[in-house]
C-alpha atoms as a PDB file:
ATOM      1  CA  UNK A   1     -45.096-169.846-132.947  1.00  0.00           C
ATOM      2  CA  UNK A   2     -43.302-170.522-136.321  1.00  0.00           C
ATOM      3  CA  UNK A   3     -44.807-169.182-139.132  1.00  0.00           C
ATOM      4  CA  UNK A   4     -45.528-172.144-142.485  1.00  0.00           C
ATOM      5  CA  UNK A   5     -45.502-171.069-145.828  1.00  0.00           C
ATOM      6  CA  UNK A   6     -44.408-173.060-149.030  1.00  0.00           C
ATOM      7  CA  UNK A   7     -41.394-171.162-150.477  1.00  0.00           C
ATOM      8  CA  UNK A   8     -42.993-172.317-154.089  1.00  0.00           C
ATOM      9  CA  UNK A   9     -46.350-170.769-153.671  1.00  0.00           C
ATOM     10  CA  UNK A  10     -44.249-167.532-152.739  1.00  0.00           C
ATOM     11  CA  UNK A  11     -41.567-167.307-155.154  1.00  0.00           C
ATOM     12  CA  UNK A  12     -44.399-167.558-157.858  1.00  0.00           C
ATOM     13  CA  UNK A  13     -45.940-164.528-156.471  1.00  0.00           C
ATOM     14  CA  UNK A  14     -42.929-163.025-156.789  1.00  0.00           C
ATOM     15  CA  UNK A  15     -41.851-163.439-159.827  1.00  0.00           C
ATOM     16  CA  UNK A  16     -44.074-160.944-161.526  1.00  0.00           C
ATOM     17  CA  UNK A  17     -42.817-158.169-158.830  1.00  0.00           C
ATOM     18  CA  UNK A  18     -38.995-159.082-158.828  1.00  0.00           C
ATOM     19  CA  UNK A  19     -37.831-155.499-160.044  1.00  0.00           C
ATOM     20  CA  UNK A  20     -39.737-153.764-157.576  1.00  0.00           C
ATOM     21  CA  UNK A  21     -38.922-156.382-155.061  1.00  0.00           C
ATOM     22  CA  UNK A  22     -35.191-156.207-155.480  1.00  0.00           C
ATOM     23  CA  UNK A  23     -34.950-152.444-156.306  1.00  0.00           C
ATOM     24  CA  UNK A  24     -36.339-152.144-152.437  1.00  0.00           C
ATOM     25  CA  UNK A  25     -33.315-153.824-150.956  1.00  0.00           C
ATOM     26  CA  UNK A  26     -30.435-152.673-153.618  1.00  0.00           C
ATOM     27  CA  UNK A  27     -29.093-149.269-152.691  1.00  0.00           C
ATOM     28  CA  UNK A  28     -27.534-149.088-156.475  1.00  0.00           C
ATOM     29  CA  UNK A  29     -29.450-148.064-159.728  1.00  0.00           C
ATOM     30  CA  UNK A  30     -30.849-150.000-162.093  1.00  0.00           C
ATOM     31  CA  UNK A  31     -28.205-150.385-164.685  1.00  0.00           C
ATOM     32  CA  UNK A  32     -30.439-150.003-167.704  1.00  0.00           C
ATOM     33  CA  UNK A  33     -27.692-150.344-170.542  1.00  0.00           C
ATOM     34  CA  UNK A  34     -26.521-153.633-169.037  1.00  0.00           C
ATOM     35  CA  UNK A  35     -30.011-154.981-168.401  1.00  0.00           C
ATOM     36  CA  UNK A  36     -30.615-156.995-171.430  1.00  0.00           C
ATOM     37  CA  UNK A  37     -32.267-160.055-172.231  1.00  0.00           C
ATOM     38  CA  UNK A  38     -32.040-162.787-169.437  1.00  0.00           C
ATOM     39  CA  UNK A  39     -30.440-160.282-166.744  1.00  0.00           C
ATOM     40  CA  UNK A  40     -31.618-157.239-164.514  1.00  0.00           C
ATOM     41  CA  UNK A  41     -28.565-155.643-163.578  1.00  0.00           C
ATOM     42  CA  UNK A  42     -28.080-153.050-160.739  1.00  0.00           C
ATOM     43  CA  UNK A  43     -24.479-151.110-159.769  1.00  0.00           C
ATOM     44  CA  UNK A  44     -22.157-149.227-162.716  1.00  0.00           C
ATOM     45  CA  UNK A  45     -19.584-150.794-165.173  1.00  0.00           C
ATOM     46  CA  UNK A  46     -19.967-154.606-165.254  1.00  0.00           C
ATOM     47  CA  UNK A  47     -23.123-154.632-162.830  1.00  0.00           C
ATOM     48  CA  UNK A  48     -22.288-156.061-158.793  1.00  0.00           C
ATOM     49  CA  UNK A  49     -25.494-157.312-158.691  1.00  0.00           C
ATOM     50  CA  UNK A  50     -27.526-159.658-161.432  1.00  0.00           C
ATOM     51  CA  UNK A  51     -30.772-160.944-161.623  1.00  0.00           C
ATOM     52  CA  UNK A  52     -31.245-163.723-164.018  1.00  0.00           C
ATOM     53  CA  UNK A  53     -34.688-163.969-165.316  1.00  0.00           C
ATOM     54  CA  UNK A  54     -34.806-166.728-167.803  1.00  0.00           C
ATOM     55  CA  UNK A  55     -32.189-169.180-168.837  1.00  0.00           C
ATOM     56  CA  UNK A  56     -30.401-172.039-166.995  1.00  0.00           C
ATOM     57  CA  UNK A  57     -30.051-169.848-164.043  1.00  0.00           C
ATOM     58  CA  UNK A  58     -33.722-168.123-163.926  1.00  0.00           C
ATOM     59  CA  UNK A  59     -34.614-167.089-160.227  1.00  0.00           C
ATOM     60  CA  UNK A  60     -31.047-166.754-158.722  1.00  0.00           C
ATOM     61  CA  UNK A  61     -29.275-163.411-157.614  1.00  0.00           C
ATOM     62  CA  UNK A  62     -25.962-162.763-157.531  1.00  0.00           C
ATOM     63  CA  UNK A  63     -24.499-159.898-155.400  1.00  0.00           C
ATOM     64  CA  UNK A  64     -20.854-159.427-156.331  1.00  0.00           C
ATOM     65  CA  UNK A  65     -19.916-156.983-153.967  1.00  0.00           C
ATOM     66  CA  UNK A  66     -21.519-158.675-150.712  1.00  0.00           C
ATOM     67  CA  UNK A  67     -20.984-162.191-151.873  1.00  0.00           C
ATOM     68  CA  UNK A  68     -24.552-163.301-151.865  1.00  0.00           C
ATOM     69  CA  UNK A  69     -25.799-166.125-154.223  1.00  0.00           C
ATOM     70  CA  UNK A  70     -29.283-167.193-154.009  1.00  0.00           C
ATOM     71  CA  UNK A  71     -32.930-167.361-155.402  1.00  0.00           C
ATOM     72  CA  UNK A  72     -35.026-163.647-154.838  1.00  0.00           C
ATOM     73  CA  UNK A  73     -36.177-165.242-151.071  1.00  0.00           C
ATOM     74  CA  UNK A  74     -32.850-166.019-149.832  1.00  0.00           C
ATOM     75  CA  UNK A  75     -31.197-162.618-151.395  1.00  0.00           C
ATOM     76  CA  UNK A  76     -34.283-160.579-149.845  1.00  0.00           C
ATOM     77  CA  UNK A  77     -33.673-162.376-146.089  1.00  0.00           C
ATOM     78  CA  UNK A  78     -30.152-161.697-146.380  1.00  0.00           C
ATOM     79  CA  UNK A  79     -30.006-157.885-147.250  1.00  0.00           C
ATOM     80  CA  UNK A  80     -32.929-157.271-144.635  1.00  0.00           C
ATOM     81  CA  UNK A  81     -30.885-159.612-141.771  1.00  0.00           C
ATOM     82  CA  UNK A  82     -33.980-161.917-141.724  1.00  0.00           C
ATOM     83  CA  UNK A  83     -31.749-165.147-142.191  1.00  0.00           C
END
């Protein structure tokens, strides 16, 4: 039986838990000094992993370190090995 969802209808849901959502997969801290206005940023230095939340780029991740680009659904299935 295969499950049907609209990825949409999720990803809006999302959106207003994205921190929380992404701080559950991401081993790293929240890199509060490079977090500024349209990035989360977790890991130390320059940040291995960015989460853009508004700009030309809103919605995507990008993980540095394990090479993983992607909007919040496609980061999250990747990290947890549901892909």
């Amino acid at each position: 039986m295969t499950a049907n969802w609209d990825k949409d209808i999720v990803m809006r849901a999302a959106m207003s838990r994205v921190e929380q959502i992404l701080s559950s997969v991401i081993e790293e801290d929240k890199n509060y000094k490079l977090s500024k206005g349209n990035k989360l940023v977790w890991g130390k230095k320059h940040g291995s992993i960015q989460y853009h939340v508004s700009g030309s780029k809103e919605g995507v991740v990008n993980d540095y370190e394990r090479g993983i680009h992607g909007d919040l659904i496609t980061y999250y299935a990747k990290r947890r090995g549901l892909d």
